[in-house]
PDB file of N, CA and C in Angstrom:
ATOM      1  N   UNK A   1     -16.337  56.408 -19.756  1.00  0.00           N
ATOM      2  CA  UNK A   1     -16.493  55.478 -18.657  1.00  0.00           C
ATOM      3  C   UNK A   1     -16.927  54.123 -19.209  1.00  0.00           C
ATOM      4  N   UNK A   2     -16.358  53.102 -18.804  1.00  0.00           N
ATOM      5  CA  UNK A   2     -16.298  52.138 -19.411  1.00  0.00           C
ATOM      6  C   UNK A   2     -17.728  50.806 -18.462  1.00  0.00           C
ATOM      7  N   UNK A   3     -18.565  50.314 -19.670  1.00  0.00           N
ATOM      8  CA  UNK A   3     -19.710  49.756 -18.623  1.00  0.00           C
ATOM      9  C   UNK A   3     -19.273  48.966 -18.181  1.00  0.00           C
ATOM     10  N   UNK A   4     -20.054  48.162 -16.922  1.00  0.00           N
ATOM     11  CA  UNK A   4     -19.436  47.066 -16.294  1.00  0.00           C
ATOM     12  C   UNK A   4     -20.081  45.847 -16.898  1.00  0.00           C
ATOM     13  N   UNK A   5     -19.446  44.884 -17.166  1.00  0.00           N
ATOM     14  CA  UNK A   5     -20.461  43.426 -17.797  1.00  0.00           C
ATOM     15  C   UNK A   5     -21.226  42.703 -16.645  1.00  0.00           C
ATOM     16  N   UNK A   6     -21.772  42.259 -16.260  1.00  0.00           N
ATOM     17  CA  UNK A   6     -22.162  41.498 -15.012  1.00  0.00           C
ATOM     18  C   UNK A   6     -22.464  40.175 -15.992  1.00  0.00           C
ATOM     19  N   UNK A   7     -22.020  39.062 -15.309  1.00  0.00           N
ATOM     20  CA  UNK A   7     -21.253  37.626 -15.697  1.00  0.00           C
ATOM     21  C   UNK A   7     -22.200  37.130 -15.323  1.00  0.00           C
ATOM     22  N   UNK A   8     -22.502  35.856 -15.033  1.00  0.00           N
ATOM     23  CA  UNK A   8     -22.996  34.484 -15.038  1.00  0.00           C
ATOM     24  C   UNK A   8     -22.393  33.462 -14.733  1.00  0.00           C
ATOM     25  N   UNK A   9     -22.781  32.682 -14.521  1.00  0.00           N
ATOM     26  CA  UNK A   9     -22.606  30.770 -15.105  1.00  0.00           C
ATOM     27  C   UNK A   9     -23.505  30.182 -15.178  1.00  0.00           C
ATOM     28  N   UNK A  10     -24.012  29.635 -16.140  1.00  0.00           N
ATOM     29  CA  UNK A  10     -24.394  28.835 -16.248  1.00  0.00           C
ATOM     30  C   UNK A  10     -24.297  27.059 -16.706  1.00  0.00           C
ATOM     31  N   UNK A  11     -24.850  25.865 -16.461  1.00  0.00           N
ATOM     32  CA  UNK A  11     -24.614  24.764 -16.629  1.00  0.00           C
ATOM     33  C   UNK A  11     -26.056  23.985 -17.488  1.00  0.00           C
ATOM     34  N   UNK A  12     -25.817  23.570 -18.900  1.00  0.00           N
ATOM     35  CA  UNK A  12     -26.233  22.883 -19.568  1.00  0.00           C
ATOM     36  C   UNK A  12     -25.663  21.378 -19.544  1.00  0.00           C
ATOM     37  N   UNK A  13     -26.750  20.184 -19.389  1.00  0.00           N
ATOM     38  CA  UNK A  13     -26.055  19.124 -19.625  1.00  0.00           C
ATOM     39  C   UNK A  13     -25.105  18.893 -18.854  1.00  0.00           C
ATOM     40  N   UNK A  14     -24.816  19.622 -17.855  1.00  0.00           N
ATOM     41  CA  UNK A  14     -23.720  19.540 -16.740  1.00  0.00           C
ATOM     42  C   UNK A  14     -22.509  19.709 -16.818  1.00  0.00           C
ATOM     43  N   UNK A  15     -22.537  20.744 -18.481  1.00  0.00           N
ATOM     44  CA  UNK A  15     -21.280  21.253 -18.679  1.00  0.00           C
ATOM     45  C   UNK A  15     -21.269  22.994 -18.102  1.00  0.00           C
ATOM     46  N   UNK A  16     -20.649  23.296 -17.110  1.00  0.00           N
ATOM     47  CA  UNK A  16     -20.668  24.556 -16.845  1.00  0.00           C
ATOM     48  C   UNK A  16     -19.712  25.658 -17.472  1.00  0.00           C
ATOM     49  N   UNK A  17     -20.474  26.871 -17.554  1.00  0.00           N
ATOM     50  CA  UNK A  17     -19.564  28.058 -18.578  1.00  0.00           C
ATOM     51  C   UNK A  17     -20.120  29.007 -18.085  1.00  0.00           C
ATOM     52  N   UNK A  18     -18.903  29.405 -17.648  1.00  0.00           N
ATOM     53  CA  UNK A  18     -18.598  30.979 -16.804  1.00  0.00           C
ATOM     54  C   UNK A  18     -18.492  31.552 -17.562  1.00  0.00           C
ATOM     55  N   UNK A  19     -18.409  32.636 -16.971  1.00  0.00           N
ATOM     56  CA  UNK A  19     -18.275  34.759 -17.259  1.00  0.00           C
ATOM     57  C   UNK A  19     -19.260  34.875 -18.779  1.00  0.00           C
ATOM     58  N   UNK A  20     -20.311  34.110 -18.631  1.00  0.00           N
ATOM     59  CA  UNK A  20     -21.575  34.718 -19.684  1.00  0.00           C
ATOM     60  C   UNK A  20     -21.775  35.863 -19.238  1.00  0.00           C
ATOM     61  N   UNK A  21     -22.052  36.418 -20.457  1.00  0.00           N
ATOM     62  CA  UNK A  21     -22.512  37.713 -20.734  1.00  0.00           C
ATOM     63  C   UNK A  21     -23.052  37.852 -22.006  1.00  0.00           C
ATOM     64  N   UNK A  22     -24.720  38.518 -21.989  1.00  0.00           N
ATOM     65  CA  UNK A  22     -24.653  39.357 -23.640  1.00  0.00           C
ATOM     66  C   UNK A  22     -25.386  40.292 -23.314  1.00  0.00           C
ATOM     67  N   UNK A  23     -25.315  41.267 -24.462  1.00  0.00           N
ATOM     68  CA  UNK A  23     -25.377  42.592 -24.069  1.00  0.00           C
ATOM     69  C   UNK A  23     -26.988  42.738 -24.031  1.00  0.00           C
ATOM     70  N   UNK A  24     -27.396  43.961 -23.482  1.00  0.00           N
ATOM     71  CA  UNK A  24     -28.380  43.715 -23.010  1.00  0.00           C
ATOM     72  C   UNK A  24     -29.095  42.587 -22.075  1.00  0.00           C
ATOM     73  N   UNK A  25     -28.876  41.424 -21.964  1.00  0.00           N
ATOM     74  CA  UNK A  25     -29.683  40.576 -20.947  1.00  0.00           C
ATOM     75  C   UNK A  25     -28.759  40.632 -19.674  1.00  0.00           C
ATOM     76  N   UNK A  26     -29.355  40.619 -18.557  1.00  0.00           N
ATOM     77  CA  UNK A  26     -28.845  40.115 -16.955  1.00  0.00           C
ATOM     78  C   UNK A  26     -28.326  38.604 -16.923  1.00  0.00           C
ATOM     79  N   UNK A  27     -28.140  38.011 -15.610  1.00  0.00           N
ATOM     80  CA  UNK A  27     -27.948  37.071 -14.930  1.00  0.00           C
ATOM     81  C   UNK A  27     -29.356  36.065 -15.499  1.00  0.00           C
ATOM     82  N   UNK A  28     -29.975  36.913 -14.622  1.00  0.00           N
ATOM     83  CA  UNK A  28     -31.680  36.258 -14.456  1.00  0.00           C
ATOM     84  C   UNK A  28     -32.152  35.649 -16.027  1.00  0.00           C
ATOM     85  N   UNK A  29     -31.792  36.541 -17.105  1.00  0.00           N
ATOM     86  CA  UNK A  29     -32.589  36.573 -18.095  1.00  0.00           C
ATOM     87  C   UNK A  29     -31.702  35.837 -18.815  1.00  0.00           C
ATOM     88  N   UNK A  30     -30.076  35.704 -18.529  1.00  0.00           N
ATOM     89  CA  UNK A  30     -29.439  34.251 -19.682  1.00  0.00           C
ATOM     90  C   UNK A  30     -29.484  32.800 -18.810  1.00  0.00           C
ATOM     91  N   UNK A  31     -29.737  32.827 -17.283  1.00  0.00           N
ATOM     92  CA  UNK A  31     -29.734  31.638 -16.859  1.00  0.00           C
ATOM     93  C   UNK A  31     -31.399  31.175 -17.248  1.00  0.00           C
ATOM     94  N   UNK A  32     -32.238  32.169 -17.479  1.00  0.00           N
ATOM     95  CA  UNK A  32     -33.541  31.397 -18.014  1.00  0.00           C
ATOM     96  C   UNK A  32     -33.486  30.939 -19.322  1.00  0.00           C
ATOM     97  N   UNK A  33     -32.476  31.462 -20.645  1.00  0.00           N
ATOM     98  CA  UNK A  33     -32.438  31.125 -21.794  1.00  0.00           C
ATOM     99  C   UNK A  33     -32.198  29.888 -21.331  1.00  0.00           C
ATOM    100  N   UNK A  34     -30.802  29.946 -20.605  1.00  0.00           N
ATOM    101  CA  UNK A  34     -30.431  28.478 -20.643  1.00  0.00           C
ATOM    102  C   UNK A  34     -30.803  27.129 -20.081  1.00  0.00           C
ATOM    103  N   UNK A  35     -31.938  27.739 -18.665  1.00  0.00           N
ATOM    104  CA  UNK A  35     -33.016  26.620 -18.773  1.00  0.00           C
ATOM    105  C   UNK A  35     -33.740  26.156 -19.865  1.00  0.00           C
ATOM    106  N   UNK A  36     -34.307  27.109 -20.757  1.00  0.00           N
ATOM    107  CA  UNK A  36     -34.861  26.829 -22.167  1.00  0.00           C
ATOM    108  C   UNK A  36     -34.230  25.896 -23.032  1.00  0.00           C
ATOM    109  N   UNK A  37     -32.707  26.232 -23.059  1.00  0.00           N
ATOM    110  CA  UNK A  37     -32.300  25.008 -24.082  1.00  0.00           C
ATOM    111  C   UNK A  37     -32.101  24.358 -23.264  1.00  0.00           C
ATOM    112  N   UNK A  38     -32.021  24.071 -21.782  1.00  0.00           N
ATOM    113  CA  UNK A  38     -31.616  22.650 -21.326  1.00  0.00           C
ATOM    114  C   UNK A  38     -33.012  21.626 -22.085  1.00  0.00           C
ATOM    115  N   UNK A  39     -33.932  22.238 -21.757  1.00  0.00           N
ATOM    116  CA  UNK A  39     -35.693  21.882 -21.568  1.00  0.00           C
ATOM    117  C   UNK A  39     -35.404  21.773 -23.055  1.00  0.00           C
ATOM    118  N   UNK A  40     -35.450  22.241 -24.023  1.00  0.00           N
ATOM    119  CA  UNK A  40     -35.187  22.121 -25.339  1.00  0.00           C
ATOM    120  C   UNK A  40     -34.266  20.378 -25.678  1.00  0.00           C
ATOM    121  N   UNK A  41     -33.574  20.877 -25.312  1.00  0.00           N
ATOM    122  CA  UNK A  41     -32.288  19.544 -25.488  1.00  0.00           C
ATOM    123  C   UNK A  41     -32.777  18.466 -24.705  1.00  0.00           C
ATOM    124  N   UNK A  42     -33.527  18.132 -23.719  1.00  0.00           N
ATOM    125  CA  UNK A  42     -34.188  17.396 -23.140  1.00  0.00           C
ATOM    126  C   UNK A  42     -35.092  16.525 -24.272  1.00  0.00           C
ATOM    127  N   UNK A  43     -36.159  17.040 -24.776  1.00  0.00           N
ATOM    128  CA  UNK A  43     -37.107  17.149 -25.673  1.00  0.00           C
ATOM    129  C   UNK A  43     -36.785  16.504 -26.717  1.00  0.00           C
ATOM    130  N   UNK A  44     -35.756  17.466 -27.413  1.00  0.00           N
ATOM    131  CA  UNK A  44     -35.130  16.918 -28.934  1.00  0.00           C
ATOM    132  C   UNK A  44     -34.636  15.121 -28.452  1.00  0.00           C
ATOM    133  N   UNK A  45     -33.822  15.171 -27.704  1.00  0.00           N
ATOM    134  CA  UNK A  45     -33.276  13.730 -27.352  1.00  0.00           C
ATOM    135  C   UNK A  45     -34.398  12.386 -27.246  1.00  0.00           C
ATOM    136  N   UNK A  46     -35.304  13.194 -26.262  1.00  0.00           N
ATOM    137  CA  UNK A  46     -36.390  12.106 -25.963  1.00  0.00           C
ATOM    138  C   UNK A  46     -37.213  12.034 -27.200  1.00  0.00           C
ATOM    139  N   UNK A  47     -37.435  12.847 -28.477  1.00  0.00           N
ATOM    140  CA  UNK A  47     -38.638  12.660 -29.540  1.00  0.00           C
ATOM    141  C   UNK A  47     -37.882  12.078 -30.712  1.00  0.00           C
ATOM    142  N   UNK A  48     -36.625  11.917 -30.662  1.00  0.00           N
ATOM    143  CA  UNK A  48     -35.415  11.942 -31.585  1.00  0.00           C
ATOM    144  C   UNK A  48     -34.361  10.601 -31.521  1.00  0.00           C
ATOM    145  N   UNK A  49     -34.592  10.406 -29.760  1.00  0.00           N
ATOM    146  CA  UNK A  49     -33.839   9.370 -29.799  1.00  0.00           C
ATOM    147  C   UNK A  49     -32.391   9.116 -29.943  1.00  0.00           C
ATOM    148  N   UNK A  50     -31.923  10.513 -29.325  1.00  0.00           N
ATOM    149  CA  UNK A  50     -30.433  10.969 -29.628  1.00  0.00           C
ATOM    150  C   UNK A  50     -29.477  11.196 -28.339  1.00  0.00           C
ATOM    151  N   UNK A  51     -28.776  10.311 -28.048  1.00  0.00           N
ATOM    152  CA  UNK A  51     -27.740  10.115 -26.894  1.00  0.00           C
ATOM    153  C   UNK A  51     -26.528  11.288 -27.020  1.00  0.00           C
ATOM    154  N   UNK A  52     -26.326  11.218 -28.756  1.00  0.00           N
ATOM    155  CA  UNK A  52     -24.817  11.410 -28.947  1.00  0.00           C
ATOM    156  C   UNK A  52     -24.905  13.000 -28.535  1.00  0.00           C
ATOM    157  N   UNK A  53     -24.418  13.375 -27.478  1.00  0.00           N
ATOM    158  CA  UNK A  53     -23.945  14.912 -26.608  1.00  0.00           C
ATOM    159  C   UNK A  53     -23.978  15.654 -28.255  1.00  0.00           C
ATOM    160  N   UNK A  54     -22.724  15.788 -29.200  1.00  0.00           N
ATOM    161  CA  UNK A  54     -23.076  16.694 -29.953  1.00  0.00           C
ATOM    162  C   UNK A  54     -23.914  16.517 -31.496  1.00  0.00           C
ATOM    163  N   UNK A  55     -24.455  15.419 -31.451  1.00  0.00           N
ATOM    164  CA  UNK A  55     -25.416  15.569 -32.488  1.00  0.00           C
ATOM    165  C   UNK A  55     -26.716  16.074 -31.736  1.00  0.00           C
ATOM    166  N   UNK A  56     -27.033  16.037 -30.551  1.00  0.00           N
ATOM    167  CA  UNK A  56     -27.718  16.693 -29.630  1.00  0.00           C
ATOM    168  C   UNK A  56     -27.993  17.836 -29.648  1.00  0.00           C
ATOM    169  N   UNK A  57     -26.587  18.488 -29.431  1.00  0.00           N
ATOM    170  CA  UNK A  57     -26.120  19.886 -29.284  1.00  0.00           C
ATOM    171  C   UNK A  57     -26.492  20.624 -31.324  1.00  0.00           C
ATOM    172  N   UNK A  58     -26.334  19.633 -32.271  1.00  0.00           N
ATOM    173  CA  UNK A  58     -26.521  20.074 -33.247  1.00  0.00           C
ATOM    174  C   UNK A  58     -27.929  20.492 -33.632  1.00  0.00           C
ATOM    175  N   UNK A  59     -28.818  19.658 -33.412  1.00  0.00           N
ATOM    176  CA  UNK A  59     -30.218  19.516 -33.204  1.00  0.00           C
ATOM    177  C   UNK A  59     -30.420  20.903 -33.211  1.00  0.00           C
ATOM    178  N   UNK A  60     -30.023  20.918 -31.758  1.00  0.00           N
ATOM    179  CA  UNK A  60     -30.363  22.146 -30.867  1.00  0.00           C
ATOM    180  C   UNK A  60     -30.418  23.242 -31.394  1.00  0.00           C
ATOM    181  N   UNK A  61     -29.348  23.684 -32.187  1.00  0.00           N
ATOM    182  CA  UNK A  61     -28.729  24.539 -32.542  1.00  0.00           C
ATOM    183  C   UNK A  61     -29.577  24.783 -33.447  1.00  0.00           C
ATOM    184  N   UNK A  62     -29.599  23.988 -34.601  1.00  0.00           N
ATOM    185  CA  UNK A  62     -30.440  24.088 -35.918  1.00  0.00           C
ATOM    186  C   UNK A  62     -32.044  24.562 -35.589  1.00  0.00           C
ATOM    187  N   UNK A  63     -32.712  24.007 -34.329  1.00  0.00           N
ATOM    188  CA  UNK A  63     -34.123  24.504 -33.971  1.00  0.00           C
ATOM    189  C   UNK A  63     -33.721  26.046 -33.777  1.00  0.00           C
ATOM    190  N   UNK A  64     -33.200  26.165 -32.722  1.00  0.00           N
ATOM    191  CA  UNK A  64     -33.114  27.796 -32.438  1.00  0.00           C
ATOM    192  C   UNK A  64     -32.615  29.018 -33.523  1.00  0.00           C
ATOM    193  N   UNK A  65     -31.779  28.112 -34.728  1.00  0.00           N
ATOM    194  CA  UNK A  65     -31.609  29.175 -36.009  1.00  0.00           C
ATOM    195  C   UNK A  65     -32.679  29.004 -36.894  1.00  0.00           C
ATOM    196  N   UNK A  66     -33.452  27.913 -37.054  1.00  0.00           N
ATOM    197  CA  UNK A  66     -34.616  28.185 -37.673  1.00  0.00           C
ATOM    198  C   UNK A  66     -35.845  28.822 -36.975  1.00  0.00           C
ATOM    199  N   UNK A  67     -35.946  29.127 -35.719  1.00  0.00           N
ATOM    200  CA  UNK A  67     -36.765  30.166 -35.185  1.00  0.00           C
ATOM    201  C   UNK A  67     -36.192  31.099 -35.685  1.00  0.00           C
ATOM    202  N   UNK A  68     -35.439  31.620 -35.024  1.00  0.00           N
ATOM    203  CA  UNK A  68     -34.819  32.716 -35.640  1.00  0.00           C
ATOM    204  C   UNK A  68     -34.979  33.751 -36.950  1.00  0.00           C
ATOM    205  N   UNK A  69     -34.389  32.423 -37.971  1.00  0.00           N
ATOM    206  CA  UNK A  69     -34.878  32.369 -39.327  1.00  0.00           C
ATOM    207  C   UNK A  69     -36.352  32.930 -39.522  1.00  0.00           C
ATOM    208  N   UNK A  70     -36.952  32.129 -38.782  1.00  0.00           N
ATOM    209  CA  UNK A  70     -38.517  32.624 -39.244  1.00  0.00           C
ATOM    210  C   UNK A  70     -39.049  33.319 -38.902  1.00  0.00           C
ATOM    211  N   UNK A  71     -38.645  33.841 -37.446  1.00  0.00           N
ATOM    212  CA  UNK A  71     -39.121  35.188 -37.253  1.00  0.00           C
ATOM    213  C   UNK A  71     -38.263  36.467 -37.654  1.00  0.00           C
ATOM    214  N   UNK A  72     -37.457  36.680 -38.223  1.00  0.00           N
ATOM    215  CA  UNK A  72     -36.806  37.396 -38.902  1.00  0.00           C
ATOM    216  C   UNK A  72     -37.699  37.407 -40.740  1.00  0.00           C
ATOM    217  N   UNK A  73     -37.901  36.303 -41.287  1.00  0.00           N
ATOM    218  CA  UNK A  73     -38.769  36.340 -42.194  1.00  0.00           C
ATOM    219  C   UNK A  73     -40.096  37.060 -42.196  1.00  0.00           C
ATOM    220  N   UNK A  74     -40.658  36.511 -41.540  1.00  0.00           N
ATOM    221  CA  UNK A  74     -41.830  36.921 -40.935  1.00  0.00           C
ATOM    222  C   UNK A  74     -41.961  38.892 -40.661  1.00  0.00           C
ATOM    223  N   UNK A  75     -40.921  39.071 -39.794  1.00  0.00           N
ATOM    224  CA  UNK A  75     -40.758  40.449 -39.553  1.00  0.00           C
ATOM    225  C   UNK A  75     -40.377  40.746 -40.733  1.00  0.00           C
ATOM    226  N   UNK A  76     -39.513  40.484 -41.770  1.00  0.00           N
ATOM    227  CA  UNK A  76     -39.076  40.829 -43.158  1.00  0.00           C
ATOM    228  C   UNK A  76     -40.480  40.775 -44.139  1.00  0.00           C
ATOM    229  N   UNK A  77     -41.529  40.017 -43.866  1.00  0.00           N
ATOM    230  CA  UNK A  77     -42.659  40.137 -44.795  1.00  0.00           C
ATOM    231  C   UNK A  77     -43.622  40.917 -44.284  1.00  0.00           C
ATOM    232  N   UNK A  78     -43.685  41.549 -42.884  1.00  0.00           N
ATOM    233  CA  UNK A  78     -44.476  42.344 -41.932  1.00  0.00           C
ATOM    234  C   UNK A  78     -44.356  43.792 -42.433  1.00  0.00           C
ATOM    235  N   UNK A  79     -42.728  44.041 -42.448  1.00  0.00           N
ATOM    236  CA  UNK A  79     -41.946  45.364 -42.936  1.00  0.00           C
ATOM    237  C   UNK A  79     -42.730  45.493 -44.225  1.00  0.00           C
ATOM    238  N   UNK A  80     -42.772  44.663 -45.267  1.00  0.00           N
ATOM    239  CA  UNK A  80     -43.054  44.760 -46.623  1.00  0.00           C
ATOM    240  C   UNK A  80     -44.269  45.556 -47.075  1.00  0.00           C
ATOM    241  N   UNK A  81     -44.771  44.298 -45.690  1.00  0.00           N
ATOM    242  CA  UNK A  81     -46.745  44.688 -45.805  1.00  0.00           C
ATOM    243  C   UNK A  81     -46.802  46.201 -45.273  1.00  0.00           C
ATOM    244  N   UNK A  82     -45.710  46.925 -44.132  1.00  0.00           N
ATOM    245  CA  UNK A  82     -46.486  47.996 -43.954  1.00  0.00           C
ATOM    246  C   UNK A  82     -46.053  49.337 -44.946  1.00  0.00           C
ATOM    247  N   UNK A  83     -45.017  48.621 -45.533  1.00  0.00           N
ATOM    248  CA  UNK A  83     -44.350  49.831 -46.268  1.00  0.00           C
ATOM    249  C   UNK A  83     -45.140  50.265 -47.049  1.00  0.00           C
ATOM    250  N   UNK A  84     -45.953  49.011 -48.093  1.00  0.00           N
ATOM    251  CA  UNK A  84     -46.738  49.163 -48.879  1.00  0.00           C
ATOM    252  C   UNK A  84     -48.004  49.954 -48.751  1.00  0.00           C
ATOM    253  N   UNK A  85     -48.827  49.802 -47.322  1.00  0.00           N
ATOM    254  CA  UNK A  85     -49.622  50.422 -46.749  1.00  0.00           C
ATOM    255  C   UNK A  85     -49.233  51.645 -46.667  1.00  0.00           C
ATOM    256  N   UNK A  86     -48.189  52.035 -45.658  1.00  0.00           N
ATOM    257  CA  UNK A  86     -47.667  53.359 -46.044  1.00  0.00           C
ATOM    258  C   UNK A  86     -47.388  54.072 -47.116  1.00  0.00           C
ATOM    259  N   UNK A  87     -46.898  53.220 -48.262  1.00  0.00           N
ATOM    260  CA  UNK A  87     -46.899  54.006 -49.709  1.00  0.00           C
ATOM    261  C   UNK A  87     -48.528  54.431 -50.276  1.00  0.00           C
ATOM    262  N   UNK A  88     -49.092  53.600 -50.023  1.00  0.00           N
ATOM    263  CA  UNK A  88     -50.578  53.561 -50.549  1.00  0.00           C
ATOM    264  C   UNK A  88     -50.905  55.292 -49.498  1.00  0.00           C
ATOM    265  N   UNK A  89     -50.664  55.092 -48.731  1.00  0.00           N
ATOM    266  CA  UNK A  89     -52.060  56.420 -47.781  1.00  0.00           C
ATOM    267  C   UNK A  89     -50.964  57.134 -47.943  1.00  0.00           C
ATOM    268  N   UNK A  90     -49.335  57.499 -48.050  1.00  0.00           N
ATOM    269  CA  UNK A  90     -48.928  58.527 -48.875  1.00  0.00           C
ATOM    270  C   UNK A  90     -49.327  59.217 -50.103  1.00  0.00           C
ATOM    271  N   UNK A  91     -49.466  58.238 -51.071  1.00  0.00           N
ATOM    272  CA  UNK A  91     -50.212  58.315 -52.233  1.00  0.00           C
ATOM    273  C   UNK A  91     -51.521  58.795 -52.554  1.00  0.00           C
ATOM    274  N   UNK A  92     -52.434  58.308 -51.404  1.00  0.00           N
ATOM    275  CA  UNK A  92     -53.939  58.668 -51.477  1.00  0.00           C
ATOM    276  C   UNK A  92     -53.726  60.229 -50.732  1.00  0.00           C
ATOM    277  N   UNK A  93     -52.803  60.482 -49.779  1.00  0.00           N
ATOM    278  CA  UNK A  93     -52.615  62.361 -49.368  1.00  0.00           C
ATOM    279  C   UNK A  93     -52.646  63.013 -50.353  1.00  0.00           C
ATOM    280  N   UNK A  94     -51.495  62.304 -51.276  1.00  0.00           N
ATOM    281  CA  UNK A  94     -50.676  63.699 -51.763  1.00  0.00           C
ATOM    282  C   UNK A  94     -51.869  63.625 -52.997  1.00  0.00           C
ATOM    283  N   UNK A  95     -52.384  62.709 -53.169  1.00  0.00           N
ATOM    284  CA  UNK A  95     -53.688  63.175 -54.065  1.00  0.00           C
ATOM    285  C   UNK A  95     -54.908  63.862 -53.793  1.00  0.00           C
ATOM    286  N   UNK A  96     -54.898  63.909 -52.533  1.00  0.00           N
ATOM    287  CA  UNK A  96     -56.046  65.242 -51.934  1.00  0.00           C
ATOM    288  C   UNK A  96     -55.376  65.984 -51.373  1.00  0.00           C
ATOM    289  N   UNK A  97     -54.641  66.350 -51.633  1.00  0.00           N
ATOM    290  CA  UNK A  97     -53.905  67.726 -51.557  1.00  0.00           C
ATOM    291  C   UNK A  97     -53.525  68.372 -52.728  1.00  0.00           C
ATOM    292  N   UNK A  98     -53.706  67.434 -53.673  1.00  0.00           N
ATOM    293  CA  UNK A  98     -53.352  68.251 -55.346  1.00  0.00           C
ATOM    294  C   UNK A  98     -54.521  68.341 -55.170  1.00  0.00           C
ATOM    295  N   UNK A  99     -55.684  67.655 -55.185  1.00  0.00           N
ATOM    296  CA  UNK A  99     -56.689  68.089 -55.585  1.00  0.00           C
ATOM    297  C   UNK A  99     -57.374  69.513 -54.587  1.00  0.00           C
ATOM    298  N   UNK A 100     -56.847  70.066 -53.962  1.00  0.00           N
ATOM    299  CA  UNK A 100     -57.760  71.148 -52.661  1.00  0.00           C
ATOM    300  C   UNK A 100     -56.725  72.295 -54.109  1.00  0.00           C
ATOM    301  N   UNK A 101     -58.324  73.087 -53.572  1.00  0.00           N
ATOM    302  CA  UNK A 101     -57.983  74.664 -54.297  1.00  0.00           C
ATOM    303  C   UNK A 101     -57.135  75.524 -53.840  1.00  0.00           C
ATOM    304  N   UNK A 102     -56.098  75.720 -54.255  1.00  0.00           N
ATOM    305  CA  UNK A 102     -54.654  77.106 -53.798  1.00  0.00           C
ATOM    306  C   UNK A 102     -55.497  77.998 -54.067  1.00  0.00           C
ATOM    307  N   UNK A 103     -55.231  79.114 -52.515  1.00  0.00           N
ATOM    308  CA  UNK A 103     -55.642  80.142 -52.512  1.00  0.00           C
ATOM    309  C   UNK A 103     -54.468  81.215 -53.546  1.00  0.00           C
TER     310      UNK A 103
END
């Protein structure tokens, strides 16, 4: 059985784009992304001083892949830290367990 997509539109900059969809998010939850980058793109322009629509749009783009970026890093140095933790109190078991007396 095949799922159903449930669509959208939304309008950035007063360019509108239908039949959004991504997987996992609703209606509700990509027309709020896309308040975010409107509010985003707002911001960049006014601190930046940038008219031109797609050096705008480039801006934009580049902030939201360097979040991205960094929280993907971040989670990539998080993973590291717990693996290590986990290797460590693996390590400290299996050494009190060699050490307990076999009946």
């Amino acid at each position: 059985m095949l799922e159903e997509k449930e669509t959208t539109s939304v309008t950035i900059r007063r360019i509108t784009l239908d039949d959004v969809w991504f997987e996992g998010l609703g209606p509700l939850e990509i027309k709020a992304i896309a308040s975010d980058i409107e509010a985003r793109m707002d911001k960049i322009s006014k601190d930046k001083n940038i008219f031109d629509s797609f050096k705008l749009f480039l801006h934009t783009a580049l902030y939201y892949a360097a979040k991205s970026y960094s929280k993907n890093s971040v989670a990539s140095v998080k993973t590291k830290d717990e693996t290590k933790q986990l290797d460590a109190a693996i390590e400290k078991l299996s050494h009190c367990l060699n050490s307990l007396p076999l009946k």
